[in-house]
C-alpha atoms as a PDB file:
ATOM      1  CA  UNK A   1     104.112 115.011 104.217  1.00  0.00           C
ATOM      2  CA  UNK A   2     107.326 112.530 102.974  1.00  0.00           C
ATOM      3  CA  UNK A   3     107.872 110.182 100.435  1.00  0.00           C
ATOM      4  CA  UNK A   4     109.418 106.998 102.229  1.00  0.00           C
ATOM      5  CA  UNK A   5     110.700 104.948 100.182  1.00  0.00           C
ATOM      6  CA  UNK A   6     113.374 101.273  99.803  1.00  0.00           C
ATOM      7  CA  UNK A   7     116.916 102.059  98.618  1.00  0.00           C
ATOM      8  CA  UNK A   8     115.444  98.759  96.010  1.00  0.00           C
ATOM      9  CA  UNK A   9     112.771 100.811  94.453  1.00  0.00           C
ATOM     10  CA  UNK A  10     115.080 103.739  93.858  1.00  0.00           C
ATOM     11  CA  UNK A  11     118.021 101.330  91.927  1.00  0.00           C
ATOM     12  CA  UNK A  12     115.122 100.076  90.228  1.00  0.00           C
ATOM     13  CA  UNK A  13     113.651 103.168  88.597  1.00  0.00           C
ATOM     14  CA  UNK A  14     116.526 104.918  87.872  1.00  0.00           C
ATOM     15  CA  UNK A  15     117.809 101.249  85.711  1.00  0.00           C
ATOM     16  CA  UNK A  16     114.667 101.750  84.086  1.00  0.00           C
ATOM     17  CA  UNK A  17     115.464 105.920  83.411  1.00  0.00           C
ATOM     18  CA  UNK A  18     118.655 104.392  81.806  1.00  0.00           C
ATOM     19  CA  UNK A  19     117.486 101.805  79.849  1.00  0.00           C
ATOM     20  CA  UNK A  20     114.183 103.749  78.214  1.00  0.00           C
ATOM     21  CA  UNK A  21     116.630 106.920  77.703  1.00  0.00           C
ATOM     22  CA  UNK A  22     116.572 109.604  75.540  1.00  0.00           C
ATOM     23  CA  UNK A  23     112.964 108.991  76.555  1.00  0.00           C
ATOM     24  CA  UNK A  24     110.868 109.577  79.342  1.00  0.00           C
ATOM     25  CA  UNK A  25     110.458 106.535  81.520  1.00  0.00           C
ATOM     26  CA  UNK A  26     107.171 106.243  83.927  1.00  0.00           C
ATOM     27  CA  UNK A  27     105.278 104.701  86.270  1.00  0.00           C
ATOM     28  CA  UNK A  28     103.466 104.155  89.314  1.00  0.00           C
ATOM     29  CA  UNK A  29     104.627 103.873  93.241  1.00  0.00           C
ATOM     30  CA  UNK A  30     102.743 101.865  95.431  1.00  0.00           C
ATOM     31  CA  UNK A  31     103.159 101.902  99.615  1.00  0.00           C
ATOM     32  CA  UNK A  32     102.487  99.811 102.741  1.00  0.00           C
ATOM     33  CA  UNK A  33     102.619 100.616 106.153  1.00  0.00           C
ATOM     34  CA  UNK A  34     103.790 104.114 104.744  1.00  0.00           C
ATOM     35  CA  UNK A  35     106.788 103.005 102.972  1.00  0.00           C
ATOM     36  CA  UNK A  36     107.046 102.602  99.075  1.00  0.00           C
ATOM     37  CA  UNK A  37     107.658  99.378  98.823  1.00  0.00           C
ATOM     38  CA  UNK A  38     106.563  98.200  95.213  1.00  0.00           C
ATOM     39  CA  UNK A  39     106.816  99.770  91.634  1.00  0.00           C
ATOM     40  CA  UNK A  40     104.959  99.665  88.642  1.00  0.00           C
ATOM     41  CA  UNK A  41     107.059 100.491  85.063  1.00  0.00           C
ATOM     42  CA  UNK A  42     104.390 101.802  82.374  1.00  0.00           C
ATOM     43  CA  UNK A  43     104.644 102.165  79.136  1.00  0.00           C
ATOM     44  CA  UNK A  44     105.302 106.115  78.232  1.00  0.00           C
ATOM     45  CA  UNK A  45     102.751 105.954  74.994  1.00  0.00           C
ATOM     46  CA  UNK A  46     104.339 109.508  74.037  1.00  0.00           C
ATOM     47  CA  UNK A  47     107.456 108.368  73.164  1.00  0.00           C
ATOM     48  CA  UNK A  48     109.249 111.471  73.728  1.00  0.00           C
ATOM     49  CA  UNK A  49     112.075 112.914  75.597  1.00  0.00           C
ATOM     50  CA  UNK A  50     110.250 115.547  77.268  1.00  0.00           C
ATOM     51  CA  UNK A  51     106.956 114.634  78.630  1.00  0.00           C
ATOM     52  CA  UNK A  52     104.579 111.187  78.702  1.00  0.00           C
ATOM     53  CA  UNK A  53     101.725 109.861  78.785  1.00  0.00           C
ATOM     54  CA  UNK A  54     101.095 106.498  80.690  1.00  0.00           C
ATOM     55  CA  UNK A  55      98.814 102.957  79.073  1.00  0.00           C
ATOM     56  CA  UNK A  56      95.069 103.513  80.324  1.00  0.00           C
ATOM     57  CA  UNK A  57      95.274  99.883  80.320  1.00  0.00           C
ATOM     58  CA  UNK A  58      98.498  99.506  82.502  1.00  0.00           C
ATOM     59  CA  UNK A  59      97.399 101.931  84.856  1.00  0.00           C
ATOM     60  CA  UNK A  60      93.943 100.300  84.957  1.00  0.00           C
ATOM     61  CA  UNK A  61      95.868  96.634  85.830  1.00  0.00           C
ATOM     62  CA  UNK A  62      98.010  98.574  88.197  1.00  0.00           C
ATOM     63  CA  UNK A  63      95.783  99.702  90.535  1.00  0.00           C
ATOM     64  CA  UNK A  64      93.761  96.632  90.388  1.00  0.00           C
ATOM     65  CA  UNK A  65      97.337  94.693  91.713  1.00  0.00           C
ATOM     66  CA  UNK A  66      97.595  97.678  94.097  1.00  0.00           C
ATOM     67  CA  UNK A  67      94.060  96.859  95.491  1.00  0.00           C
ATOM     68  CA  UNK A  68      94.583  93.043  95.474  1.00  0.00           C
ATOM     69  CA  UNK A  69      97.983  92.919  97.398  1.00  0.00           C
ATOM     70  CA  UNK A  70      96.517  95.417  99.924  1.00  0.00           C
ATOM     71  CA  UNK A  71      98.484  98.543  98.728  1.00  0.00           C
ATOM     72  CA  UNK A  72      98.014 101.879  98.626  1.00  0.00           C
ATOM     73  CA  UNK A  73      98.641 104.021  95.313  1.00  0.00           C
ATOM     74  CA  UNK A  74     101.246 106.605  96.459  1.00  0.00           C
ATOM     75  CA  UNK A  75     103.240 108.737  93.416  1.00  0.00           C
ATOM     76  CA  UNK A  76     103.651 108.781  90.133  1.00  0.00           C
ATOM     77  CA  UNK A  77     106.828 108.926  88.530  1.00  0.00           C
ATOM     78  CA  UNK A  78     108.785 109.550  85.893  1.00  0.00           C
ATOM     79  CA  UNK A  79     112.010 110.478  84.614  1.00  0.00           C
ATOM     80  CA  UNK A  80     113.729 113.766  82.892  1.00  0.00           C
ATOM     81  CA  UNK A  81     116.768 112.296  80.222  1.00  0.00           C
ATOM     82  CA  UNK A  82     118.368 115.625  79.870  1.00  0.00           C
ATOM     83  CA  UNK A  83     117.108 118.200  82.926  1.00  0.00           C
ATOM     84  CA  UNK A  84     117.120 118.314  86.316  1.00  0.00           C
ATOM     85  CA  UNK A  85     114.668 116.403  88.697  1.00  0.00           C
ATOM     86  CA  UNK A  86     112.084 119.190  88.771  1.00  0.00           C
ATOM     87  CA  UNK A  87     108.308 119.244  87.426  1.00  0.00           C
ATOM     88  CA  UNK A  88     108.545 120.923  83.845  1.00  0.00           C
ATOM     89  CA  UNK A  89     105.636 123.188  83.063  1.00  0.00           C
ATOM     90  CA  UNK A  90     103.634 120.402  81.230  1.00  0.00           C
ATOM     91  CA  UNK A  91     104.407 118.313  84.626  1.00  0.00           C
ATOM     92  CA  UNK A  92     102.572 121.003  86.547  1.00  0.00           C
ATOM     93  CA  UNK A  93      99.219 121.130  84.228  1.00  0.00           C
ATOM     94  CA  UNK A  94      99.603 117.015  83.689  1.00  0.00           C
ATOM     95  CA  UNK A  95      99.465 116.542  87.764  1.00  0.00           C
ATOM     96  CA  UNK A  96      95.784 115.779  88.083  1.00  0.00           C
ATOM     97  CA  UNK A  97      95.765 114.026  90.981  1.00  0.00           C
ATOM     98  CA  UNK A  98      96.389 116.462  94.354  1.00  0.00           C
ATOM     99  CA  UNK A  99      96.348 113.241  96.553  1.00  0.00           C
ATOM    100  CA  UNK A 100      99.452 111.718  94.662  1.00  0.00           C
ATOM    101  CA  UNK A 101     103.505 112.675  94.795  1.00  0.00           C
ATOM    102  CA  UNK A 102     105.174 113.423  91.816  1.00  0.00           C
ATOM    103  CA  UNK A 103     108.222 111.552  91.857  1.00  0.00           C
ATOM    104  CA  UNK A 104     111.097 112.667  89.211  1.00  0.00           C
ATOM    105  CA  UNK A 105     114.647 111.099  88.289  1.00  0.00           C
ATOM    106  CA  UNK A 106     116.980 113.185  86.607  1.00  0.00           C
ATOM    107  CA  UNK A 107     119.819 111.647  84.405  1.00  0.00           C
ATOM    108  CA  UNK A 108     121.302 114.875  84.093  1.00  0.00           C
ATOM    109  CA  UNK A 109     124.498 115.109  85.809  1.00  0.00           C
ATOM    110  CA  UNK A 110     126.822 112.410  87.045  1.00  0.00           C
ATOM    111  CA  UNK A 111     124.503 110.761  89.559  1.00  0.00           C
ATOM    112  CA  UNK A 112     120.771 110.099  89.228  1.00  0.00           C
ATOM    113  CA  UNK A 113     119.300 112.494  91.183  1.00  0.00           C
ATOM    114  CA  UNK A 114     115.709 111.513  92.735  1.00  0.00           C
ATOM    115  CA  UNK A 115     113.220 114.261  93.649  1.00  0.00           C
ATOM    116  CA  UNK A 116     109.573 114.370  95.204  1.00  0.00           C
ATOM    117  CA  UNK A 117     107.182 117.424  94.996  1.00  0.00           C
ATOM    118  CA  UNK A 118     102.957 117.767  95.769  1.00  0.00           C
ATOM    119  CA  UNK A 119     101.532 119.438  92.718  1.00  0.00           C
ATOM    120  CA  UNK A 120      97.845 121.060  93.704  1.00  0.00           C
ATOM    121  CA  UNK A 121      96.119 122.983  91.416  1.00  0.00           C
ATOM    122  CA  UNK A 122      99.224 124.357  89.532  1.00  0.00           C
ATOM    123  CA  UNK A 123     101.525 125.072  92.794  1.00  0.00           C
ATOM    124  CA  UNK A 124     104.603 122.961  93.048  1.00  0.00           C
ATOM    125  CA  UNK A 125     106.041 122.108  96.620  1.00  0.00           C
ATOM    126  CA  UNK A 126     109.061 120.003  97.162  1.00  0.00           C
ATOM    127  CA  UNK A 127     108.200 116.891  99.443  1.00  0.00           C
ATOM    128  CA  UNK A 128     111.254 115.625 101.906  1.00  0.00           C
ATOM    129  CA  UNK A 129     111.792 112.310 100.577  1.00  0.00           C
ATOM    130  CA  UNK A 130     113.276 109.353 103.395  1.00  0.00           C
ATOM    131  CA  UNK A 131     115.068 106.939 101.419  1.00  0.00           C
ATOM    132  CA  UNK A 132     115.069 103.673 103.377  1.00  0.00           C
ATOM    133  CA  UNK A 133     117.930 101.025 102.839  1.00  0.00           C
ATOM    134  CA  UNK A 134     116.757  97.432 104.110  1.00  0.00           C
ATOM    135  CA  UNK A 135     119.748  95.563 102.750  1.00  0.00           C
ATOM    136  CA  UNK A 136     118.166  93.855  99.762  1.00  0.00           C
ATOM    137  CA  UNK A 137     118.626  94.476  96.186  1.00  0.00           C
END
């Protein structure tokens, strides 16, 4: 498989990485026609710098938009203040959802770094992510 995903959505999670820093930003990734084309900032109830939890209620409201604008629930993401863009070992037991990517921004080094894996069932793969740049911002 491969993440494909707008250049837009990308800027737009890793502003929201920077803004909810030290902590843990999340959210939700949403696709059409294969492409990730919509994103869905939730609220990480945690708190924390090293792992969240998303709203029950947000999530509940995202997919409903997801299903209503004829999209299709694609990753979950979230991002990692301090380390680099790689599932932690809480990631790994958190991923429930085998059908899902796991989408992670570091804010480690210099540059935002963006990563995609497929967590099943405790076994981390990286996923080759296609960034797509359609000129708008």
């Amino acid at each position: 498989m491969m993440l494909k995903i707008k250049q837009n959505i990308i800027d737009r999670i890793v502003a929201q990485g920077l803004t909810e820093a030290p902590l843990e930003a999340c959210g939700y990734l949403a696709e059409k026609d294969g492409v990730v084309c919509k994103h869905f900032e939730l609220t990480n109830l945690d708190k924390s710098p090293v792992h969240f939890s998303m709203d029950p209620a947000e999530q509940f409201a995202a997919v409903n938009e997801c299903r209503n604008q004829g999209l299709k629930l694609r990753a979950v993401y979230h991002s990692h203040p301090e380390t680099p863009a790689r599932p932690s070992n809480e990631d790994i037991k958190l991923a429930y959802d085998p059908s899902l990517s796991y989408v992670i921004v570091s804010l480690a080094g210099t540059d935002p770094s963006t990563k995609s894996f497929i967590i099943q069932e405790g076994v981390v793969e990286p996923e080759p992510l296609e960034i797509i740049n359609d000129g708008k911002k």
